[in-house]
N, C-alpha and C. Protein backbone atom coordinates (compact mmCIF):
# COMPACT_ATOMS: atom_id res chain seq x y z
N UNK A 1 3.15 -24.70 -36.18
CA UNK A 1 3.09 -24.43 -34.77
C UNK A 1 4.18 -25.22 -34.06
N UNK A 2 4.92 -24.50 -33.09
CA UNK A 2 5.89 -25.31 -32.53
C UNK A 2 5.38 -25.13 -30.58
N UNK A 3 5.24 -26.15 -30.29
CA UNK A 3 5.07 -26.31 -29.07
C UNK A 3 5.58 -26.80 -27.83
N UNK A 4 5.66 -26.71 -26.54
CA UNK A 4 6.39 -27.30 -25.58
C UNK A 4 5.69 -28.03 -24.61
N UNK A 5 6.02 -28.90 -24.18
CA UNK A 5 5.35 -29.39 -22.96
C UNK A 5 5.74 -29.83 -21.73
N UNK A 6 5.57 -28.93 -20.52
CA UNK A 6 6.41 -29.29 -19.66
C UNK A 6 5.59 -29.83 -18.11
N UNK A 7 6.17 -30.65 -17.73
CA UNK A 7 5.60 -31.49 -16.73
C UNK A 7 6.31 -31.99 -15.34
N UNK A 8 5.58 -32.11 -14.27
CA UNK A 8 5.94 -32.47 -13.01
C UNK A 8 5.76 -33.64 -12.96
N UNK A 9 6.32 -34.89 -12.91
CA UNK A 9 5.74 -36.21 -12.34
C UNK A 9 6.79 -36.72 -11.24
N UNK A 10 5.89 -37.06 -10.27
CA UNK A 10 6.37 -38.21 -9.36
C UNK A 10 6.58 -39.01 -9.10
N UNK A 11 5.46 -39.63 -10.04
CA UNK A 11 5.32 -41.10 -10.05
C UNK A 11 4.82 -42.02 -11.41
N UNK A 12 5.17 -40.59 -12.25
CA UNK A 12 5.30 -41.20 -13.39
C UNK A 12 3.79 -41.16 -14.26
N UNK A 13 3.19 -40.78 -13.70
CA UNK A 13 1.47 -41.22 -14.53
C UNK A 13 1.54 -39.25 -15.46
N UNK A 14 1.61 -38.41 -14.79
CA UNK A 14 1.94 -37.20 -15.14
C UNK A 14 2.74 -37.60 -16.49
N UNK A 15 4.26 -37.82 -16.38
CA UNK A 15 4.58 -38.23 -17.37
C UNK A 15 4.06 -38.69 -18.49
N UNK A 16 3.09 -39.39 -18.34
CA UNK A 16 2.17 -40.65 -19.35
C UNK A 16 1.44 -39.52 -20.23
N UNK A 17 0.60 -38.83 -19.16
CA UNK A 17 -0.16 -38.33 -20.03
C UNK A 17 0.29 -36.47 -20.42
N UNK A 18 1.58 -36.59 -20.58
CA UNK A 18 2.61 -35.48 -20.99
C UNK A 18 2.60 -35.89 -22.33
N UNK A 19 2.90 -36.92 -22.52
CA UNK A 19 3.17 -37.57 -24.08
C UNK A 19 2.65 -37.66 -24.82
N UNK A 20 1.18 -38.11 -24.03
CA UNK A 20 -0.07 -38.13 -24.67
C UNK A 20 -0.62 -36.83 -25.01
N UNK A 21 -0.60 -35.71 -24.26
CA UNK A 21 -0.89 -34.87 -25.23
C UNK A 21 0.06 -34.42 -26.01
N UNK A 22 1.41 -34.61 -25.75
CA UNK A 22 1.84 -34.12 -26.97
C UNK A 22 1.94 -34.81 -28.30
N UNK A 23 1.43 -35.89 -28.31
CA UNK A 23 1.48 -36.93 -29.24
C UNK A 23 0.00 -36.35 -30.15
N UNK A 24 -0.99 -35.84 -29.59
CA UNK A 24 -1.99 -35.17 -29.74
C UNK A 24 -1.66 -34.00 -30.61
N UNK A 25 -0.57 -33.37 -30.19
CA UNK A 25 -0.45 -31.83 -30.58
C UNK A 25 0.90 -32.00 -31.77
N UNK A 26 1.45 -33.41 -31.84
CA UNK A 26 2.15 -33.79 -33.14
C UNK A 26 1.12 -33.33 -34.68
N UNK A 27 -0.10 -33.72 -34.60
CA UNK A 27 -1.02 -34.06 -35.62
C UNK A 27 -0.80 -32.16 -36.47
N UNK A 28 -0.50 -31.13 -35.54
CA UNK A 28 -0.56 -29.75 -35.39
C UNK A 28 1.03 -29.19 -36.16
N UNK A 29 2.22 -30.07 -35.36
CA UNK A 29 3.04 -28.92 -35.57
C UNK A 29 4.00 -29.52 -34.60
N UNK A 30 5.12 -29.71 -34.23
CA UNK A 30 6.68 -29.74 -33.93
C UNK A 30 6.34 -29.53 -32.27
N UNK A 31 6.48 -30.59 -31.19
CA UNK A 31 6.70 -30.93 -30.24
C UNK A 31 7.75 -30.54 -29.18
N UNK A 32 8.38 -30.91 -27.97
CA UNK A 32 9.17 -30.72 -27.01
C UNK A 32 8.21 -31.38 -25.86
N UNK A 33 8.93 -32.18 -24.74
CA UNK A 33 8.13 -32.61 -24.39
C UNK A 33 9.48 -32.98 -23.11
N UNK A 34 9.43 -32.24 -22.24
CA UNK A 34 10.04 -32.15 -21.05
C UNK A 34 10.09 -31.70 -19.42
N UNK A 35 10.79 -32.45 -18.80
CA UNK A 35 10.16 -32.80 -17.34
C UNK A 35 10.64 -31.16 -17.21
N UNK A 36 9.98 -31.08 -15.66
CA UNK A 36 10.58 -29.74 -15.35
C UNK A 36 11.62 -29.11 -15.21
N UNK A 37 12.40 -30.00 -14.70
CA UNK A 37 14.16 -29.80 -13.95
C UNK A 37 14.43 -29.53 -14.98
N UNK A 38 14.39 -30.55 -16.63
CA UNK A 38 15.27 -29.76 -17.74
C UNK A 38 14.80 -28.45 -18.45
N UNK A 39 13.57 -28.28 -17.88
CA UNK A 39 12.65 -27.33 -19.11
C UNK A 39 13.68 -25.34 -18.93
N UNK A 40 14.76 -25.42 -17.85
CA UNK A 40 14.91 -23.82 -17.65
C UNK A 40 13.65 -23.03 -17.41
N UNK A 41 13.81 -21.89 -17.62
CA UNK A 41 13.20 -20.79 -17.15
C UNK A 41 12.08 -20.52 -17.91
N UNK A 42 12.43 -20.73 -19.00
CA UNK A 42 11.29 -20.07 -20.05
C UNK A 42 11.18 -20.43 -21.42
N UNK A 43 9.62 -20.62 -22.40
CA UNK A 43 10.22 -21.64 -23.48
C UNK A 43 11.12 -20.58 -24.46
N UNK A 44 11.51 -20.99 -25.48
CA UNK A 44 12.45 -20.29 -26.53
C UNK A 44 11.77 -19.33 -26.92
N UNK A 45 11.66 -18.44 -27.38
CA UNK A 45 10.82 -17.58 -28.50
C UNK A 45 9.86 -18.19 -29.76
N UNK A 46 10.77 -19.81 -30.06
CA UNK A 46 9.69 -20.06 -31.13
C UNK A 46 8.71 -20.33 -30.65
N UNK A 47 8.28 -21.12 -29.51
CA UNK A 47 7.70 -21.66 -29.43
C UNK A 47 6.19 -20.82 -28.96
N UNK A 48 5.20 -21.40 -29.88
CA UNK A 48 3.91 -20.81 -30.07
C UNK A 48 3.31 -20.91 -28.78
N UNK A 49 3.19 -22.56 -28.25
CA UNK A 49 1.84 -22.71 -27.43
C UNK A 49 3.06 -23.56 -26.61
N UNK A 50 2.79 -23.16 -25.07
CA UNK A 50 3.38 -23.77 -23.95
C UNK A 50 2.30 -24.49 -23.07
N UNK A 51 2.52 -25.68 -22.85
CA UNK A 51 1.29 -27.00 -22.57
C UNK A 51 2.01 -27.00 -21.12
N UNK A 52 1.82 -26.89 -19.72
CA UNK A 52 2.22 -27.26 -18.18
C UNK A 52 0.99 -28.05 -17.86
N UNK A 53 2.28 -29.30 -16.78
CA UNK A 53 0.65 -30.34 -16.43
C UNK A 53 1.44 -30.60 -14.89
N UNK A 54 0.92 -30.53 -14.10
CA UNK A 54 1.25 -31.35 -12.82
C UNK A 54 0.06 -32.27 -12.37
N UNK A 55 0.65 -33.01 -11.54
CA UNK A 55 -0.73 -33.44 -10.11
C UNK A 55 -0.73 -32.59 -9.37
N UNK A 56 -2.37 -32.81 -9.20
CA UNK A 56 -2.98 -32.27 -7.74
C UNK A 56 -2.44 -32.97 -6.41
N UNK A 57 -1.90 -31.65 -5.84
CA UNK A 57 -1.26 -32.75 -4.70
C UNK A 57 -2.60 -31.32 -3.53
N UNK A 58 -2.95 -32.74 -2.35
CA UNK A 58 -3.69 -31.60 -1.45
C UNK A 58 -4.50 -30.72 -2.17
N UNK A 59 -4.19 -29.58 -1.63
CA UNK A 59 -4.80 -28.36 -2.43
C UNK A 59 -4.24 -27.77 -3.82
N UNK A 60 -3.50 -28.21 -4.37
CA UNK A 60 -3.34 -27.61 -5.65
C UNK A 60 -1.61 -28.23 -6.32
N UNK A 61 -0.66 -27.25 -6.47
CA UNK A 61 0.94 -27.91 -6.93
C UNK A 61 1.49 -27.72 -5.75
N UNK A 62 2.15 -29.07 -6.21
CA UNK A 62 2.86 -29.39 -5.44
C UNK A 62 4.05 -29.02 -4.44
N UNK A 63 4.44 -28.95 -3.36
CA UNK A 63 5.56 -27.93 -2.93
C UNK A 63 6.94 -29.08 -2.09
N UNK A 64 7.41 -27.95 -1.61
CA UNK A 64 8.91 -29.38 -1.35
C UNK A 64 8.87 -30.25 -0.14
N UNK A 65 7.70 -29.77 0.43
CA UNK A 65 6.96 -30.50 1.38
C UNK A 65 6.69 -32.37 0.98
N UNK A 66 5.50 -31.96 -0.31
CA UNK A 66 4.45 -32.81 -0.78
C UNK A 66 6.32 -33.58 -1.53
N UNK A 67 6.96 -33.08 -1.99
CA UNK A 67 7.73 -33.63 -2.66
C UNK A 67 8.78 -34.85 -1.98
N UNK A 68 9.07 -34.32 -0.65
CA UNK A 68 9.92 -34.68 0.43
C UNK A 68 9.32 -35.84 0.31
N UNK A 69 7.74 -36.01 1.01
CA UNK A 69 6.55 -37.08 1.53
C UNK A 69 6.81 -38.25 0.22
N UNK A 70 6.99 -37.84 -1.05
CA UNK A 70 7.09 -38.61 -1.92
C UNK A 70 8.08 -39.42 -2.47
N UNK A 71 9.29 -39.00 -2.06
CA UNK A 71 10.39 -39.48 -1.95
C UNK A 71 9.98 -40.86 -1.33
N UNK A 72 9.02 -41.11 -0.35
CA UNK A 72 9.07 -42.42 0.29
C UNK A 72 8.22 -43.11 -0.25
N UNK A 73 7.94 -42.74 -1.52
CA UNK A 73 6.54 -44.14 -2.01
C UNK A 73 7.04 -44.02 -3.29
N UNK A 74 8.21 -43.69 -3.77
CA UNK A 74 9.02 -44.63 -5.47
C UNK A 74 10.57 -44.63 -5.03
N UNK A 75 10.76 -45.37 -5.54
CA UNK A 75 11.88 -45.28 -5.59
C UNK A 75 12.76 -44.77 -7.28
N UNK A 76 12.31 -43.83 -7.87
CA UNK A 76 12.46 -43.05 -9.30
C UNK A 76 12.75 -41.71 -8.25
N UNK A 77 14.16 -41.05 -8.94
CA UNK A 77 15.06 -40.07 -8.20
C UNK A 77 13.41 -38.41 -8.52
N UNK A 78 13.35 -37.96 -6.98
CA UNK A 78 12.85 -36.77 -7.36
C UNK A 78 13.66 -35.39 -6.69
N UNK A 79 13.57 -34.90 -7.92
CA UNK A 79 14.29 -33.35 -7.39
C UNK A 79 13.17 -32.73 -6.49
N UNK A 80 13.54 -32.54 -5.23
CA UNK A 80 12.92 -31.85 -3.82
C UNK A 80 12.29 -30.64 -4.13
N UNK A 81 13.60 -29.89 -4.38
CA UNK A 81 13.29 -28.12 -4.84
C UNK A 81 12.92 -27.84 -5.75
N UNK A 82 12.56 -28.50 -6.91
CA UNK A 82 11.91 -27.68 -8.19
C UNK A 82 10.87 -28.96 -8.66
N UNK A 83 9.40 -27.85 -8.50
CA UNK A 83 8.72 -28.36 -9.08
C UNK A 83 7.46 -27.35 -10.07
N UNK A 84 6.81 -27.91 -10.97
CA UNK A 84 6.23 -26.51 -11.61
C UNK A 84 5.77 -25.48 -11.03
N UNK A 85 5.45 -25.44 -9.47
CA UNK A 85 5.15 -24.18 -9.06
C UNK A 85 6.34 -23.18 -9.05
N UNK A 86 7.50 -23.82 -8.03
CA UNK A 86 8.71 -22.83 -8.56
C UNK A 86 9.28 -22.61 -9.87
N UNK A 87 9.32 -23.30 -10.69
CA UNK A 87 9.23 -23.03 -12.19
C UNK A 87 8.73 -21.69 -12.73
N UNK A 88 6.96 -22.05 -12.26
CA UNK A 88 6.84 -20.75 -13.06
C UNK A 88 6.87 -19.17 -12.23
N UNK A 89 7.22 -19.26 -10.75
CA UNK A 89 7.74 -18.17 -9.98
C UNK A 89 8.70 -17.84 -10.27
N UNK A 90 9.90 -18.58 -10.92
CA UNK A 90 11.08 -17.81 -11.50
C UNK A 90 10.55 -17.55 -12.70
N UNK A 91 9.46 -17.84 -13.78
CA UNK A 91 9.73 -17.88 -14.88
C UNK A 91 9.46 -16.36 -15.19
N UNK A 92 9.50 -15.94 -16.59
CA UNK A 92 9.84 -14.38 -17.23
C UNK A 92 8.64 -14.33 -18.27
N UNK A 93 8.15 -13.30 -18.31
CA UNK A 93 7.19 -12.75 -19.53
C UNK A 93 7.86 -13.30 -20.56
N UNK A 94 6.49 -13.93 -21.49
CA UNK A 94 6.91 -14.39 -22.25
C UNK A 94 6.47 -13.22 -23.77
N UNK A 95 6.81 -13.84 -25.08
CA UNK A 95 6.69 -12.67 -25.56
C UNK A 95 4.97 -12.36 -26.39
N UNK A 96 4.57 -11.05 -26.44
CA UNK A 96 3.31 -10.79 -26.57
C UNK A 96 2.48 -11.85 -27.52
N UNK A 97 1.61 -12.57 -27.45
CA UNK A 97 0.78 -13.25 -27.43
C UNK A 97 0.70 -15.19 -27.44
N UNK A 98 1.90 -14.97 -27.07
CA UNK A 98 2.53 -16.37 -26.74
C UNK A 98 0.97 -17.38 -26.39
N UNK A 99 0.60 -18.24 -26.08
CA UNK A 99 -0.46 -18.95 -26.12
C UNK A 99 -0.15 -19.99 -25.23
N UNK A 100 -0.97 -20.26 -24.04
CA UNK A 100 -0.30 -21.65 -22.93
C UNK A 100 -1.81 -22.13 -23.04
N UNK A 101 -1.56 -23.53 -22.31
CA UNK A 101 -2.83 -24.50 -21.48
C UNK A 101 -2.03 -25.18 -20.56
N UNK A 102 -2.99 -25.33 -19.41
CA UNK A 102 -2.72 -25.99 -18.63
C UNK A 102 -3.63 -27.26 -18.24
N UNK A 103 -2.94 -28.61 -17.15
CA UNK A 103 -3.93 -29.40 -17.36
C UNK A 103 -3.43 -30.17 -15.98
N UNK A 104 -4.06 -31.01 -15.51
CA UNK A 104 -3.16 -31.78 -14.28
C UNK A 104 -3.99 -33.21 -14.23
N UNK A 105 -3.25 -33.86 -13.24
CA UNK A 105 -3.57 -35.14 -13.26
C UNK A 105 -4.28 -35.16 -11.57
N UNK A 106 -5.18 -35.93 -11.25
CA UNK A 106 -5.16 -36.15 -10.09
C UNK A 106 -6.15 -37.77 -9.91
N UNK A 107 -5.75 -38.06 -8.53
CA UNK A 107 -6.22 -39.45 -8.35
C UNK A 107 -7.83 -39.46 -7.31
N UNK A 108 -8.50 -40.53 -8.41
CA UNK A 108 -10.03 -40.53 -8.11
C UNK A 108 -9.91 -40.92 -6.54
N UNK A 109 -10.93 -40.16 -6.04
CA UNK A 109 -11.14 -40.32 -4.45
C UNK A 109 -13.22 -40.11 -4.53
N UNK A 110 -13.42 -40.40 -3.12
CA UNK A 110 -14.34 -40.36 -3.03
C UNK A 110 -15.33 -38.79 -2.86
N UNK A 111 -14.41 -37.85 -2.87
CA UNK A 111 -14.63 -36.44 -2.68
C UNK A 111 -13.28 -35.87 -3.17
N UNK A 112 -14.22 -35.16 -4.26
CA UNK A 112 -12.80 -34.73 -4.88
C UNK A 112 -12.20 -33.27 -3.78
N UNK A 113 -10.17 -34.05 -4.35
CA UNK A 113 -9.74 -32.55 -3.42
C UNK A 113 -10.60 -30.96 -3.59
N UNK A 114 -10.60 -30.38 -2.59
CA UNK A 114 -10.80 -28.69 -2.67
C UNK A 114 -9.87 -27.97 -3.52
N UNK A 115 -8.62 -28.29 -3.93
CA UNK A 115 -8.02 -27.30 -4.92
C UNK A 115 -7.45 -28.25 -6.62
N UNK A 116 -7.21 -27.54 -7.41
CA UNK A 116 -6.73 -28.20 -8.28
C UNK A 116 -5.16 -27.08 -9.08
N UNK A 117 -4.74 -28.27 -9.09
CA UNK A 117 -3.20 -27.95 -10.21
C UNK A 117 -3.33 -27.30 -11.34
N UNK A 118 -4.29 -27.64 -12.49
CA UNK A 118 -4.46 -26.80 -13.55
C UNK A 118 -4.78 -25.39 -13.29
N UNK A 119 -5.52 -25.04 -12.46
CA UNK A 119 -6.36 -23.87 -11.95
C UNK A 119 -5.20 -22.74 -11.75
N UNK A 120 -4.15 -23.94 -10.66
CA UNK A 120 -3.60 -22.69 -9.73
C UNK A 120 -1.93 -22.73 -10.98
N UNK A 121 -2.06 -23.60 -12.17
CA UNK A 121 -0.80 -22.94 -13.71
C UNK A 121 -1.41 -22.21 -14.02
N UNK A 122 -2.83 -22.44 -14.11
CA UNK A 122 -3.43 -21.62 -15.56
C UNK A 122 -3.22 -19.87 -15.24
N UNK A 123 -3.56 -19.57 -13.71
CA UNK A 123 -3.49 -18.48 -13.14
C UNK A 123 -2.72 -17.90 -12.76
N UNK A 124 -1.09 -18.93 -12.93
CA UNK A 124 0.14 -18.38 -12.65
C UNK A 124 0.54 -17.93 -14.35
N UNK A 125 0.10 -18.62 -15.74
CA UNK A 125 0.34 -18.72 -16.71
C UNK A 125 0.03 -16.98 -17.08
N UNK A 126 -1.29 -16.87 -16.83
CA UNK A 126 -1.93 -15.53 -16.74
C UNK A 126 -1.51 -14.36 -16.84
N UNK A 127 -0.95 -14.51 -14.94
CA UNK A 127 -0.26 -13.98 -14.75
C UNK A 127 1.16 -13.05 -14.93
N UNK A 128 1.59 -14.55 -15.69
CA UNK A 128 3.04 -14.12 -16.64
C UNK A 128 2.87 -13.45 -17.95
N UNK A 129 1.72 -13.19 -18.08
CA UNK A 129 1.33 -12.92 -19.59
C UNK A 129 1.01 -13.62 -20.75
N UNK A 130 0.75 -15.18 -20.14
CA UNK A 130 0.29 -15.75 -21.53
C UNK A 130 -1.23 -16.17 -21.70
N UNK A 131 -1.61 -16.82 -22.66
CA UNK A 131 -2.73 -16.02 -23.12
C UNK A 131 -3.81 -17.85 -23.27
N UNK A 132 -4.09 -18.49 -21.90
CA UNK A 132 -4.81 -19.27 -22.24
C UNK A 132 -5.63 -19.66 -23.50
N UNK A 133 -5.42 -20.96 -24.25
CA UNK A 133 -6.09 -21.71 -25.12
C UNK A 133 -7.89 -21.80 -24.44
N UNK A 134 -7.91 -22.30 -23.50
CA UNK A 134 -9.15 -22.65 -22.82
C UNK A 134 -8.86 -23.33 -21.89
N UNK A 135 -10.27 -23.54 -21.11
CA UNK A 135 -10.27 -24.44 -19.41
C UNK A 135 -9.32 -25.17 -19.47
N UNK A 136 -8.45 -25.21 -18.19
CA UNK A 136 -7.55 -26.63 -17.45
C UNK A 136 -8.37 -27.68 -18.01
N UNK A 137 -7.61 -28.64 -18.22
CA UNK A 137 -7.84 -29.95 -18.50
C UNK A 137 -7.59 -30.82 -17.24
N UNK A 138 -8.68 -31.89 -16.67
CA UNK A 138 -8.54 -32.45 -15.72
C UNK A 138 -7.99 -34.06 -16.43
N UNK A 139 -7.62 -34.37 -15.88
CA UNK A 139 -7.11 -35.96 -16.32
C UNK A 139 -6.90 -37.46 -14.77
N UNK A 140 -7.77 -37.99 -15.00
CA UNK A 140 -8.08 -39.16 -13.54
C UNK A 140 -7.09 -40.31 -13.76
N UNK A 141 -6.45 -40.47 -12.68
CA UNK A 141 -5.37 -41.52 -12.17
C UNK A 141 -6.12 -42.59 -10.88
N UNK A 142 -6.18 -43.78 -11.66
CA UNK A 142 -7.40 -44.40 -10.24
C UNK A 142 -5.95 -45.03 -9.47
N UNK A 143 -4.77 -44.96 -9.38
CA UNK A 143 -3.73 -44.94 -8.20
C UNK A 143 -2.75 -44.66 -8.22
N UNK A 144 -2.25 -43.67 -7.27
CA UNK A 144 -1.34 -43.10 -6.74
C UNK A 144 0.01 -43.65 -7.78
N UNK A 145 0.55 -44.45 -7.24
CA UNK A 145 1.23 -44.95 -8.19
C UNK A 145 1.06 -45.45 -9.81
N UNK A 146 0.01 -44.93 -10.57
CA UNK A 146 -0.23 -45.50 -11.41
C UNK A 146 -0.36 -47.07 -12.01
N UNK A 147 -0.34 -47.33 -13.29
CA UNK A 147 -0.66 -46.51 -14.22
C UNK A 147 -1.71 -45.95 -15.01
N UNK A 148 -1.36 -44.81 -15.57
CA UNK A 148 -1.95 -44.20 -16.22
C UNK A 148 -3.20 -44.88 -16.90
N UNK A 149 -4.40 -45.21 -16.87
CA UNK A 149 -5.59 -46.08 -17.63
C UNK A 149 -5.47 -45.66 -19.13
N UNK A 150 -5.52 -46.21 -20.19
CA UNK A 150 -6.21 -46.20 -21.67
C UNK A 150 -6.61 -45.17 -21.81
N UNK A 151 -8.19 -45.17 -20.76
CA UNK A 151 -9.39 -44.12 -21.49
C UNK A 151 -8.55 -42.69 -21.37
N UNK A 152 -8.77 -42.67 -20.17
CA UNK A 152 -7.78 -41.29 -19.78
C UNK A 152 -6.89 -40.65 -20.53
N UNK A 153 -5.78 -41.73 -21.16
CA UNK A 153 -4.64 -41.54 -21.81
C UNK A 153 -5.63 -41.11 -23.50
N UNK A 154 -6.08 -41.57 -24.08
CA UNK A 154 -6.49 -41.54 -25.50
C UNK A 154 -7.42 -39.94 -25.09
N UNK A 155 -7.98 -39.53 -23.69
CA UNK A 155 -8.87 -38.21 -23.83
C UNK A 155 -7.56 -37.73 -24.13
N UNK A 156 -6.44 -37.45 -22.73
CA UNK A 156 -5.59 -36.70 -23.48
C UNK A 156 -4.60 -36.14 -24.36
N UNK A 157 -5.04 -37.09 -25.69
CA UNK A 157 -4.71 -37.56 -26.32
C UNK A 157 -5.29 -36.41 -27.38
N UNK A 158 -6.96 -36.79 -27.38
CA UNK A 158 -7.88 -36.02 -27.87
C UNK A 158 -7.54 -34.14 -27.73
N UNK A 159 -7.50 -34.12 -26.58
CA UNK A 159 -7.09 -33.26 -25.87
C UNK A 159 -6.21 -31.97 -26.49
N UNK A 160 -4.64 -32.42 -26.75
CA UNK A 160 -3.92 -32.11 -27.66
C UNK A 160 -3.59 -31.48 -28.88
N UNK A 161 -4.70 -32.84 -29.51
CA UNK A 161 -5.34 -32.66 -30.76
C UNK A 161 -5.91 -31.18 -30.98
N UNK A 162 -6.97 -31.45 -30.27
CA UNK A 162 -7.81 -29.88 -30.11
C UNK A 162 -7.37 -28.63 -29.92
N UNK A 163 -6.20 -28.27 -29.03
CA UNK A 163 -5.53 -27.05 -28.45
C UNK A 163 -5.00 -26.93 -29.58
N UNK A 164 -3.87 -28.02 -30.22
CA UNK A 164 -3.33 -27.66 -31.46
C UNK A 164 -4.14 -27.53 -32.52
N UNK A 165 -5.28 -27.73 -32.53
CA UNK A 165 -5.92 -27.14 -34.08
C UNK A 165 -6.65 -25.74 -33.50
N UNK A 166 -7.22 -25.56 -32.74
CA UNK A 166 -6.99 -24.26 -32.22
C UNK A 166 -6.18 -22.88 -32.44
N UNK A 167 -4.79 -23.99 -32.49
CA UNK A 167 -3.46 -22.78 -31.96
C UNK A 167 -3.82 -22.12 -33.89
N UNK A 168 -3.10 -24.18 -34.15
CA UNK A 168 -3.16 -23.73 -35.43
C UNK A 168 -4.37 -22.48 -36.36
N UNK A 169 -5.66 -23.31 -35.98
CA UNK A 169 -6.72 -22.18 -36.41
C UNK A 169 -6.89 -20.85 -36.62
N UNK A 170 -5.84 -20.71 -35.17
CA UNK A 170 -5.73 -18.94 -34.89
C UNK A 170 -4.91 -18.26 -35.57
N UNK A 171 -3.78 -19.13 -35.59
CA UNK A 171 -2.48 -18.63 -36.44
C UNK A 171 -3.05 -18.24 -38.08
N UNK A 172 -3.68 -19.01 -38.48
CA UNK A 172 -3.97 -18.85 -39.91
C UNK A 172 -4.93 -17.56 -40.40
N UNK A 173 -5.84 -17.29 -38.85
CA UNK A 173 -6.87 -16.89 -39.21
C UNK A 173 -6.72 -15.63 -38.16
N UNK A 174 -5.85 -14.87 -38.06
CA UNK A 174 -5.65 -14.01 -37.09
C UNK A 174 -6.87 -12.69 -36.85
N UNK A 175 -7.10 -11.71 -35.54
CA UNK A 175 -7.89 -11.06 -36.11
C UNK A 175 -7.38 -9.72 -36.26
């Protein structure tokens, strides 16, 4: 299984647990593991299972708004205009039964936000024609700026693991 993983971070905790699952989905099969700006349009043809993770920003991904606002709380360079939502609005059918998951990060509050990031890939993923593994994966950041906690990091870790024996599972065992 060869897989990709592509991710939005701002502030870096996204990042964290980008790695982590793909470090997860090593145990499976041949990795990629890149931010958005480099990821282009669409993964290669080999690639089996396409992994997208952002934060929940507000109601769901992030836009050049939420991106602008963020510019003022790191100082780590962020590209304004592209983030996985425009990503996958340019992106292209991928080819018939291609296999994605999606998953996002967001930070513990006392009421969780009304929308979520995984929800609103998984349904753009869909959309494009690929063929969800299973539910968004949620993943908790207790601050804004990170970092990323242990527990969190080792679920999605776990996480990984699972989609890729999955992918793998299916591949072997087609119906």
């Amino acid at each position: 299984m060869h897989a990709r993983v592509v991710y939005e971070s701002l502030f870096g905790s996204t990042a964290e647990f980008a790695e982590a699952v793909a470090a997860g989905l090593r145990a499976s099969g041949t990795v990629e593991v890149m931010n958005v700006v480099a990821a282009g349009e669409q993964p290669e043809p080999t690639v089996d299972l396409l992994v997208v993770g952002a934060r929940t920003h507000l109601f769901g991904m992030s836009g050049t708004r939420e991106r602008r606002i963020a510019t003022h709380r790191t100082s780590a360079p962020i590209v304004i205009d592209l983030g996985i939502r425009e990503w996958l609005a340019n992106a292209h059918a991928p080819a018939p039964g291609t296999r994605a998951a999606a998953f996002e990060t967001r930070v513990v509050h006392l009421l969780p936000p009304p929308g979520s990031a995984a929800h609103s890939i998984g349904k753009q993923l869909r959309r494009l024609g690929y063929q969800l593994v299973g539910d968004p994966a949620e993943f908790l950041v207790y601050n804004v700026l990170g970092p990323a906690s242990t527990k969190e990091l080792k679920r999605a870790k776990a996480w990984g693991e699972r989609i890729g024996r999955t992918e793998v599972d299916r591949q072997a065992h087609p119906l």
